[in-house]
N, C-alpha and C. Protein backbone atom coordinates (compact mmCIF):
# COMPACT_ATOMS: atom_id res chain seq x y z
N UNK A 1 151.05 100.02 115.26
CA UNK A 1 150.64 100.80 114.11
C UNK A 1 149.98 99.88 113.08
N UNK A 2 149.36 100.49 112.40
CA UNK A 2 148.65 99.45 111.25
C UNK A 2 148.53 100.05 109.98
N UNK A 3 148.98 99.16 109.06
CA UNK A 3 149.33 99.01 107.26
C UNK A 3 149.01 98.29 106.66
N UNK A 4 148.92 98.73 105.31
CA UNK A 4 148.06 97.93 104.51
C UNK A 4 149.07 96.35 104.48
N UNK A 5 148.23 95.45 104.02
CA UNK A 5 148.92 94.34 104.12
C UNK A 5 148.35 93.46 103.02
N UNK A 6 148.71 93.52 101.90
CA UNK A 6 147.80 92.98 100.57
C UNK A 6 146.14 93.08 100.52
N UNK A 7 146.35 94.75 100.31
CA UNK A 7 144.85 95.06 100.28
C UNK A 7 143.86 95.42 102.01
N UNK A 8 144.57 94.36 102.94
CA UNK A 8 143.97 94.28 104.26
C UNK A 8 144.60 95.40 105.29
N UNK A 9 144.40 95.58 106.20
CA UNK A 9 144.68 95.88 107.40
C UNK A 9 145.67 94.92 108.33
N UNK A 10 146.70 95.66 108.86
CA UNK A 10 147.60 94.85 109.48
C UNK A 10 148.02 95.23 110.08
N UNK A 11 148.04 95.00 111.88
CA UNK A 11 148.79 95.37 112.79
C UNK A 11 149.62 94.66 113.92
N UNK A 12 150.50 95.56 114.37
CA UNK A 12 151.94 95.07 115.15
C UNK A 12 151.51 95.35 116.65
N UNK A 13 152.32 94.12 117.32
CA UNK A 13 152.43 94.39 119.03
C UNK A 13 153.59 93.98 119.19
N UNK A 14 153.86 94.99 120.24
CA UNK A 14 155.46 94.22 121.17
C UNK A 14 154.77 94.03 122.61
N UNK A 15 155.32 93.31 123.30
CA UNK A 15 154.80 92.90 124.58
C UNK A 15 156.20 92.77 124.99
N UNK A 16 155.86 92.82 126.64
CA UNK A 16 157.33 92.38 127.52
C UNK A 16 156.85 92.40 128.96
N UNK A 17 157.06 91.47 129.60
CA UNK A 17 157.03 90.73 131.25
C UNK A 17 158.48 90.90 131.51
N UNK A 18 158.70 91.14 132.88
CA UNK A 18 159.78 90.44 133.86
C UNK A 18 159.38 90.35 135.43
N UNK A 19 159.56 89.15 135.35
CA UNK A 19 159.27 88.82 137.24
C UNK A 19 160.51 87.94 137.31
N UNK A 20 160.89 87.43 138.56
CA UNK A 20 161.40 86.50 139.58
C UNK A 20 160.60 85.29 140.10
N UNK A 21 161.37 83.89 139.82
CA UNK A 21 160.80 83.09 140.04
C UNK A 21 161.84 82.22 141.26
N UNK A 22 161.60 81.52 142.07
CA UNK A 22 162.21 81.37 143.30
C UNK A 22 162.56 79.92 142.77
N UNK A 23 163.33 79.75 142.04
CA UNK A 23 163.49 78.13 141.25
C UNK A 23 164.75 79.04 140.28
N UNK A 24 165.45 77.53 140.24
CA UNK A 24 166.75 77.70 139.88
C UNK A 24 166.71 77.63 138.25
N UNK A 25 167.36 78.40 137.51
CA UNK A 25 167.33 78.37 136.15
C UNK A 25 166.97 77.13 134.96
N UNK A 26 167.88 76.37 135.12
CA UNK A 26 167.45 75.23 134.82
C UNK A 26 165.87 74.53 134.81
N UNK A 27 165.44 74.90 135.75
CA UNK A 27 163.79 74.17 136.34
C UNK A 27 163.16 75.21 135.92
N UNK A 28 163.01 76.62 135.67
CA UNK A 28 162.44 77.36 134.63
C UNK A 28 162.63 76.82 133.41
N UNK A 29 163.63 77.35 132.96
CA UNK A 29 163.88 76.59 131.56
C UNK A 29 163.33 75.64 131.06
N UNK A 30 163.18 73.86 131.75
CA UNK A 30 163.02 73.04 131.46
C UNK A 30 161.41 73.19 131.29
N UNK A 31 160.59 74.06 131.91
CA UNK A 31 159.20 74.38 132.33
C UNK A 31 158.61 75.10 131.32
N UNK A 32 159.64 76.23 130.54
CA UNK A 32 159.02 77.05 129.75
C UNK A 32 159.21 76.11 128.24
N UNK A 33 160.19 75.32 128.22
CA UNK A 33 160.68 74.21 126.50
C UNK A 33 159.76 73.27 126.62
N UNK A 34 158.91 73.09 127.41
CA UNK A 34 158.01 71.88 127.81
C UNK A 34 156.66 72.69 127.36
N UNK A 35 156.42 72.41 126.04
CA UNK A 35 154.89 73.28 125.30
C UNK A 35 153.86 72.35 125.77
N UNK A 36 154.17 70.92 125.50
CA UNK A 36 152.85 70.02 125.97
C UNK A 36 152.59 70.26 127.06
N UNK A 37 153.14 70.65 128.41
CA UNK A 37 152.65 70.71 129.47
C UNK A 37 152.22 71.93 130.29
N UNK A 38 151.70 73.38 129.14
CA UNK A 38 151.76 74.05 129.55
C UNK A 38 150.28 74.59 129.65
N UNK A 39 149.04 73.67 129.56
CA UNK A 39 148.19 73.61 130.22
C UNK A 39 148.08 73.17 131.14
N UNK A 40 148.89 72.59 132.15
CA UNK A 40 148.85 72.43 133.58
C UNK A 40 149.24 73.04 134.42
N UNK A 41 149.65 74.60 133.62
CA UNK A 41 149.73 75.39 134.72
C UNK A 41 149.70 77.08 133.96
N UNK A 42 149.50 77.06 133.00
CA UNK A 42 149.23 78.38 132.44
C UNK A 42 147.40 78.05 132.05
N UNK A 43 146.55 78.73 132.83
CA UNK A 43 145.32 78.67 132.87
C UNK A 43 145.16 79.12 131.58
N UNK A 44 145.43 79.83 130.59
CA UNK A 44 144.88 80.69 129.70
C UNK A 44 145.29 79.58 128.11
N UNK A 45 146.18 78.64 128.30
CA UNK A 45 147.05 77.94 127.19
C UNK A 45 145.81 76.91 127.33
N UNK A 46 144.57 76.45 126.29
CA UNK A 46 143.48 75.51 126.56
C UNK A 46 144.27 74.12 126.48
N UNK A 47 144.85 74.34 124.86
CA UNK A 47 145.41 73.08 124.25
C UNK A 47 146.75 73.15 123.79
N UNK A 48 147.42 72.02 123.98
CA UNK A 48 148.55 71.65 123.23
C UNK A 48 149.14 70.57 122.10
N UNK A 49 149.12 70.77 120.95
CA UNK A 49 149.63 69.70 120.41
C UNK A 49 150.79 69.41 119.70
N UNK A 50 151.34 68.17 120.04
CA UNK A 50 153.24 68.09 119.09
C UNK A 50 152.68 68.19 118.21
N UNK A 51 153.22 68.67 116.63
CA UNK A 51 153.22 68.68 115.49
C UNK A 51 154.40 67.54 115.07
N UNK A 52 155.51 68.25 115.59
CA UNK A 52 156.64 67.43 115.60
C UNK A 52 157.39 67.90 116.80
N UNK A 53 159.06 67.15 116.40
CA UNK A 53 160.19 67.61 117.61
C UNK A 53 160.56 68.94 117.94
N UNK A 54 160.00 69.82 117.11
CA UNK A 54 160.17 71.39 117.56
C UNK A 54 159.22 72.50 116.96
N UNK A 55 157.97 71.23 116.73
CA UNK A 55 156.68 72.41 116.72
C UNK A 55 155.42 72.15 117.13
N UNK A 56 154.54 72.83 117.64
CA UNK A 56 153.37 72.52 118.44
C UNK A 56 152.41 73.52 118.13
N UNK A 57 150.67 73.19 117.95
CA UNK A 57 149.77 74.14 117.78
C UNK A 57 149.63 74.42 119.07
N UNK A 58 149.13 75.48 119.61
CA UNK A 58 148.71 75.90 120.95
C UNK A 58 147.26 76.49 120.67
N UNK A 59 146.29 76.00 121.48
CA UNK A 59 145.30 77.21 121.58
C UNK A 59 144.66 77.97 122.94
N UNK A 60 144.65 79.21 122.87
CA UNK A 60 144.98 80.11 124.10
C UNK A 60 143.98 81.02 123.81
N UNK A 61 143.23 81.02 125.23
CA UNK A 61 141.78 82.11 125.24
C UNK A 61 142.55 83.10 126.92
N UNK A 62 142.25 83.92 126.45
CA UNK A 62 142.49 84.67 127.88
C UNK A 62 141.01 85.67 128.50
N UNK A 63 141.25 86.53 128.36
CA UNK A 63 139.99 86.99 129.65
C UNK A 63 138.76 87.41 127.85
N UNK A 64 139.53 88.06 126.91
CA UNK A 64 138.09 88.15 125.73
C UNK A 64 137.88 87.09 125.62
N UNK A 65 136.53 86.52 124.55
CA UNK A 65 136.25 85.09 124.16
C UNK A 65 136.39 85.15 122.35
N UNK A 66 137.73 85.09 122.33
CA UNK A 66 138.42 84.81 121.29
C UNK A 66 139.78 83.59 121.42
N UNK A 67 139.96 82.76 121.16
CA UNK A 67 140.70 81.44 120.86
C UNK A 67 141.66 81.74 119.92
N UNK A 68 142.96 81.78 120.41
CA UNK A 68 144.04 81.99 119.09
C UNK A 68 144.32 80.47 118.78
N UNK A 69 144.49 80.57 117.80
CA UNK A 69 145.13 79.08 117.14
C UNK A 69 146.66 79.83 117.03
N UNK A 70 147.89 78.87 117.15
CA UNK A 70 148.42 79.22 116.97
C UNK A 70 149.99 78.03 116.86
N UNK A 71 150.99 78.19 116.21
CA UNK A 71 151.34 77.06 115.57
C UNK A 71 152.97 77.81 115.88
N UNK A 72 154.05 77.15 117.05
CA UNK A 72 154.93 77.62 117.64
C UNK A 72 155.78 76.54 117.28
N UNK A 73 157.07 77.18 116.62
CA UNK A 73 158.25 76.63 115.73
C UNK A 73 159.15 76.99 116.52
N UNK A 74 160.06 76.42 117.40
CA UNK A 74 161.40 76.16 118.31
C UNK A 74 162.62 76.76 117.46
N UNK A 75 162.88 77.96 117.71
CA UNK A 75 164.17 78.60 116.92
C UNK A 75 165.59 78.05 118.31
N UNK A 76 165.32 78.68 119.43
CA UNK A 76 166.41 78.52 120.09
C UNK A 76 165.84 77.53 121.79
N UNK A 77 166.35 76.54 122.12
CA UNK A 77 165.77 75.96 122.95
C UNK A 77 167.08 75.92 124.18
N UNK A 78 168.27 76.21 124.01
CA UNK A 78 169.04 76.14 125.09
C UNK A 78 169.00 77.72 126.41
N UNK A 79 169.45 77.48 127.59
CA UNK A 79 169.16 78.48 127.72
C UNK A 79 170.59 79.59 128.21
N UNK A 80 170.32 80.26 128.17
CA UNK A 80 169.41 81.38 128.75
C UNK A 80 168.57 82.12 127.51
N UNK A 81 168.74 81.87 126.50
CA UNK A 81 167.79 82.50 125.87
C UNK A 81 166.50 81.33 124.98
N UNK A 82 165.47 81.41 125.66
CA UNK A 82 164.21 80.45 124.91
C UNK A 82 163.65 81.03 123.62
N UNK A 83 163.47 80.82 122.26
CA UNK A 83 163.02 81.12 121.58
C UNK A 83 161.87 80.52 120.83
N UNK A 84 160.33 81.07 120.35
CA UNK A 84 159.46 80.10 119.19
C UNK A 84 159.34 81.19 117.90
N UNK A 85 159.27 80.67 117.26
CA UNK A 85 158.69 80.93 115.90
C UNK A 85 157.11 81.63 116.19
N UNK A 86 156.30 82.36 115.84
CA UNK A 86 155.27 82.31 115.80
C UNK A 86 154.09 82.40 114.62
N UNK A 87 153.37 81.57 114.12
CA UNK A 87 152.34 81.84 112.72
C UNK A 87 150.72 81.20 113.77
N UNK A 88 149.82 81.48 112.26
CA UNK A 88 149.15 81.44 112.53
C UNK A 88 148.49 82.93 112.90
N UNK A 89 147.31 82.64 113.65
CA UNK A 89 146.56 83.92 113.87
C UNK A 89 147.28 85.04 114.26
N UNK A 90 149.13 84.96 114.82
CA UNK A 90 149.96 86.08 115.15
C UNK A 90 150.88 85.68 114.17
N UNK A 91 151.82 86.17 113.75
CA UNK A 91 153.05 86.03 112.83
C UNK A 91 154.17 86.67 113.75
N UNK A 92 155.11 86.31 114.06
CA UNK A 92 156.03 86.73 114.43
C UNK A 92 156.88 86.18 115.59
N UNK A 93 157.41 86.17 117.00
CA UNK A 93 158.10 85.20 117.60
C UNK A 93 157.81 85.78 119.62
N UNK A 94 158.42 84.71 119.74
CA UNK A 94 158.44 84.97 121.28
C UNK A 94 160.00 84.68 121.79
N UNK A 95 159.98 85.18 122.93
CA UNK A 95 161.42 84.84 123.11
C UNK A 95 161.80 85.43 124.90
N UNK A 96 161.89 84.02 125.81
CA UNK A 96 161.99 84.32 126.94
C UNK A 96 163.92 84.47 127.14
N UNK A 97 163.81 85.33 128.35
CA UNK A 97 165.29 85.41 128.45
C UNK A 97 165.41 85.32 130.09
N UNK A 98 166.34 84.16 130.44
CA UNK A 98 166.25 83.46 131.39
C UNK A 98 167.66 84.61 132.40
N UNK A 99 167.43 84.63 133.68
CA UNK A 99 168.77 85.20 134.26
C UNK A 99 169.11 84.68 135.77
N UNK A 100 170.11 84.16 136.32
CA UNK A 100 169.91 84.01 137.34
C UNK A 100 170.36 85.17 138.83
N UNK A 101 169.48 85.00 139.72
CA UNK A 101 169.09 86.07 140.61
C UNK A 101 169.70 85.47 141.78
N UNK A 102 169.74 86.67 143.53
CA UNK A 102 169.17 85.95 144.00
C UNK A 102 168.17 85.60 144.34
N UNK A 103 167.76 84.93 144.93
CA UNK A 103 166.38 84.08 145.36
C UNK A 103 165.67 82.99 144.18
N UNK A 104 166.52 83.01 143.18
CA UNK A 104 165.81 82.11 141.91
C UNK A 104 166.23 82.57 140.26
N UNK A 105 165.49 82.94 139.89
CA UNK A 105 165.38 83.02 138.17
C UNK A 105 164.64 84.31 138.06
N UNK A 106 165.68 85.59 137.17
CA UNK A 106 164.79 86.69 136.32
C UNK A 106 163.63 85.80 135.29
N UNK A 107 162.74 86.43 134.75
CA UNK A 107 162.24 85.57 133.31
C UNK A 107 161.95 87.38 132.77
N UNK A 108 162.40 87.25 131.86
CA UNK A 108 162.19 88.51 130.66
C UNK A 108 161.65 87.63 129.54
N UNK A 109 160.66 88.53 129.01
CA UNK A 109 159.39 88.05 128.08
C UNK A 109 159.63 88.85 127.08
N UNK A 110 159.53 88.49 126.05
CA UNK A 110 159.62 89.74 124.98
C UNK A 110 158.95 89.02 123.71
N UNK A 111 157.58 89.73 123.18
CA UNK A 111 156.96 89.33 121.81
C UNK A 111 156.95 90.51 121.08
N UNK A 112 157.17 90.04 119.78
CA UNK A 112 156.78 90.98 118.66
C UNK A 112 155.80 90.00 117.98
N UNK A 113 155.11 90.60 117.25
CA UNK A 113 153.87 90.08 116.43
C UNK A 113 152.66 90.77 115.53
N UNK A 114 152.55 90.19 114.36
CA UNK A 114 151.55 90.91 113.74
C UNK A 114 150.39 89.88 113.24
N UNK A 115 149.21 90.71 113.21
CA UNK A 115 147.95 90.37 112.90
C UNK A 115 147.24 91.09 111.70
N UNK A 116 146.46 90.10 111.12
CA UNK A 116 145.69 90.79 109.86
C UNK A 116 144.31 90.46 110.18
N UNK A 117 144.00 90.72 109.39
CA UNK A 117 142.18 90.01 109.41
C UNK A 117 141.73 90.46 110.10
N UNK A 118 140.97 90.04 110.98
CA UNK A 118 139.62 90.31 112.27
C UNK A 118 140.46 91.59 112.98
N UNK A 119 141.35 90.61 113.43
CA UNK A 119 142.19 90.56 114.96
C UNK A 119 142.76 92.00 114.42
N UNK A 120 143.60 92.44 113.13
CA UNK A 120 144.11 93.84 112.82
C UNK A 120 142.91 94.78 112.85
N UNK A 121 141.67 94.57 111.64
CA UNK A 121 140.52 95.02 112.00
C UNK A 121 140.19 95.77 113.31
N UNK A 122 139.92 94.84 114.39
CA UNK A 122 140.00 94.95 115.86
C UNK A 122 140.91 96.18 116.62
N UNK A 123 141.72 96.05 115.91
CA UNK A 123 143.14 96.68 116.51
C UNK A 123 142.61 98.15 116.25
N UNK A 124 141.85 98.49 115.23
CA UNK A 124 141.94 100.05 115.12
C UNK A 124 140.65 100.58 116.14
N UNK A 125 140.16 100.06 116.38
CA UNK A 125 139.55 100.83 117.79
C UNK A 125 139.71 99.98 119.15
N UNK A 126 139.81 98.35 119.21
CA UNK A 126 140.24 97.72 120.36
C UNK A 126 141.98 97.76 121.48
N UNK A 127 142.49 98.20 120.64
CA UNK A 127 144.10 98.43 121.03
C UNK A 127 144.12 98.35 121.93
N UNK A 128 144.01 99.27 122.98
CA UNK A 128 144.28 99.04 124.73
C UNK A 128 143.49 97.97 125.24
N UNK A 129 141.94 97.46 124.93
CA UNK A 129 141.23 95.80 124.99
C UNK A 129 142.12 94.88 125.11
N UNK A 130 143.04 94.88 123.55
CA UNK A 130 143.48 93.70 123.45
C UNK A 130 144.81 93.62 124.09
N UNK A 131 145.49 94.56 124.42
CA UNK A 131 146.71 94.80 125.10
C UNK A 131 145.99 94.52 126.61
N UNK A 132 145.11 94.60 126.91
CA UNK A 132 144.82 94.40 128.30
C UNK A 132 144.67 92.82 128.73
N UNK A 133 144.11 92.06 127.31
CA UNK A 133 143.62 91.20 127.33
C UNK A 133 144.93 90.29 127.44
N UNK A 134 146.36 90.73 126.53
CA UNK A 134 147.42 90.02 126.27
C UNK A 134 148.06 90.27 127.94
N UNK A 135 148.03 91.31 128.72
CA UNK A 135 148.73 91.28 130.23
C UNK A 135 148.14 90.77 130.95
N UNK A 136 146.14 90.00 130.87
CA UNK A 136 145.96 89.06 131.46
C UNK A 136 146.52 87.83 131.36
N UNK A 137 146.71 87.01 130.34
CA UNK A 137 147.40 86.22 129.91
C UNK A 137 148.44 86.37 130.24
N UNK A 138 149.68 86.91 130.32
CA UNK A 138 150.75 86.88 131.06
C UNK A 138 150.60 86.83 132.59
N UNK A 139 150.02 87.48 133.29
CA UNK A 139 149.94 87.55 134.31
C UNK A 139 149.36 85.98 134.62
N UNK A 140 148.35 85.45 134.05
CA UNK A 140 148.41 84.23 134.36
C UNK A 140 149.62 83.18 134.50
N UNK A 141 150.51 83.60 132.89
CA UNK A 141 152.00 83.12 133.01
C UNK A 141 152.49 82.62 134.08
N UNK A 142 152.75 83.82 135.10
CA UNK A 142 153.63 84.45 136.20
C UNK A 142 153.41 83.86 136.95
N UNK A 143 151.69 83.66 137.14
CA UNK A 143 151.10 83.05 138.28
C UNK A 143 151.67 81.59 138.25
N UNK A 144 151.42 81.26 137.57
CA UNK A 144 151.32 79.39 137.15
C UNK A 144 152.45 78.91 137.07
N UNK A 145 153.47 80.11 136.81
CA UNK A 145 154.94 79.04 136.53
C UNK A 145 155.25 78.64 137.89
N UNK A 146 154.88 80.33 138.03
CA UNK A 146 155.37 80.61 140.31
C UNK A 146 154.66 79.17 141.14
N UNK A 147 153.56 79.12 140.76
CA UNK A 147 153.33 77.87 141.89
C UNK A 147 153.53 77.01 141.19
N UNK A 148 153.99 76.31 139.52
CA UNK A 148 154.37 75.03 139.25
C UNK A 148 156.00 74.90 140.20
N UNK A 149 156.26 76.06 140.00
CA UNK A 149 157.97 75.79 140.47
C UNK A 149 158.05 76.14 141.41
N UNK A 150 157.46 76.85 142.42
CA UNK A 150 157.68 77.23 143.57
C UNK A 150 156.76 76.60 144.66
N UNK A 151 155.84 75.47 143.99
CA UNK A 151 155.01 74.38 145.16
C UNK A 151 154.14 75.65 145.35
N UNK A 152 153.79 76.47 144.85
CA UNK A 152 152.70 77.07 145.91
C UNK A 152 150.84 76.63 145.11
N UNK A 153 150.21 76.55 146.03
CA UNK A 153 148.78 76.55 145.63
C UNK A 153 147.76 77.62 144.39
């Protein structure tokens, strides 16, 4: 939905993934708390940088050609539940929830987040675009964790 937001336009997303990953909790975990290295296997994450010990800018293009900047603050890092902070071009948080299965690891995804500016702008006729655009990007997720942790090609 979208509201005024000091004068502007401002709108909200929730998002949510769950797949199975054939890797033992722990080795998820350790994969998803690991921000620097998550251009080596999430195609869509360009850049990573420490800020400090529990914050990092990320910048992430997925299938539109728009670049989020985006600046991820470590609320909860043990697991089963992963948590970031989120500012920047989204406001609001992410938060994976780890389970173990058989054959490996649930991963439950869950974002809330809001946007102003362009990106809210956007929102009042792009909505299903950019929601399409955010399940490419996950789906890349899925892909990349699966063969970082599961050896596949």
């Amino acid at each position: 939905m979208s509201s005024a937001k000091m004068g502007g336009v401002q709108a909200s997303y929730s998002f949510s993934a769950s797949w199975v990953t054939a890797a033992p909790l722990d080795e998820v975990a350790a994969t998803v708390v690991d921000l620097e290295h998550y251009p080596d296997w999430w195609p869509q994450v360009q850049a990573v940088a420490k800020l400090g010990p529990d914050t990092a800018r990320v910048l992430c293009r997925s299938a539109l050609p728009y670049t989020l900047d985006l600046v991820l603050d470590a609320v909860r890092r043990e697991p089963p539940v992963l948590e970031v902070a989120v500012s920047g071009d989204l406001d609001g948080w992410v938060r994976w929830t780890l389970s173990p299965v058989d054959g490996g690891t649930r991963t439950d995804f869950a974002q809330e987040v809001s946007v102003d500016g362009a990106l809210a702008a956007a929102s009042l006729i792009a909505r299903p675009l950019l929601r399409w655009n955010h399940h490419r990007m996950m789906a890349g997720c899925e892909s990349g964790l699966r063969a970082r942790l599961e050896g596949n090609p």
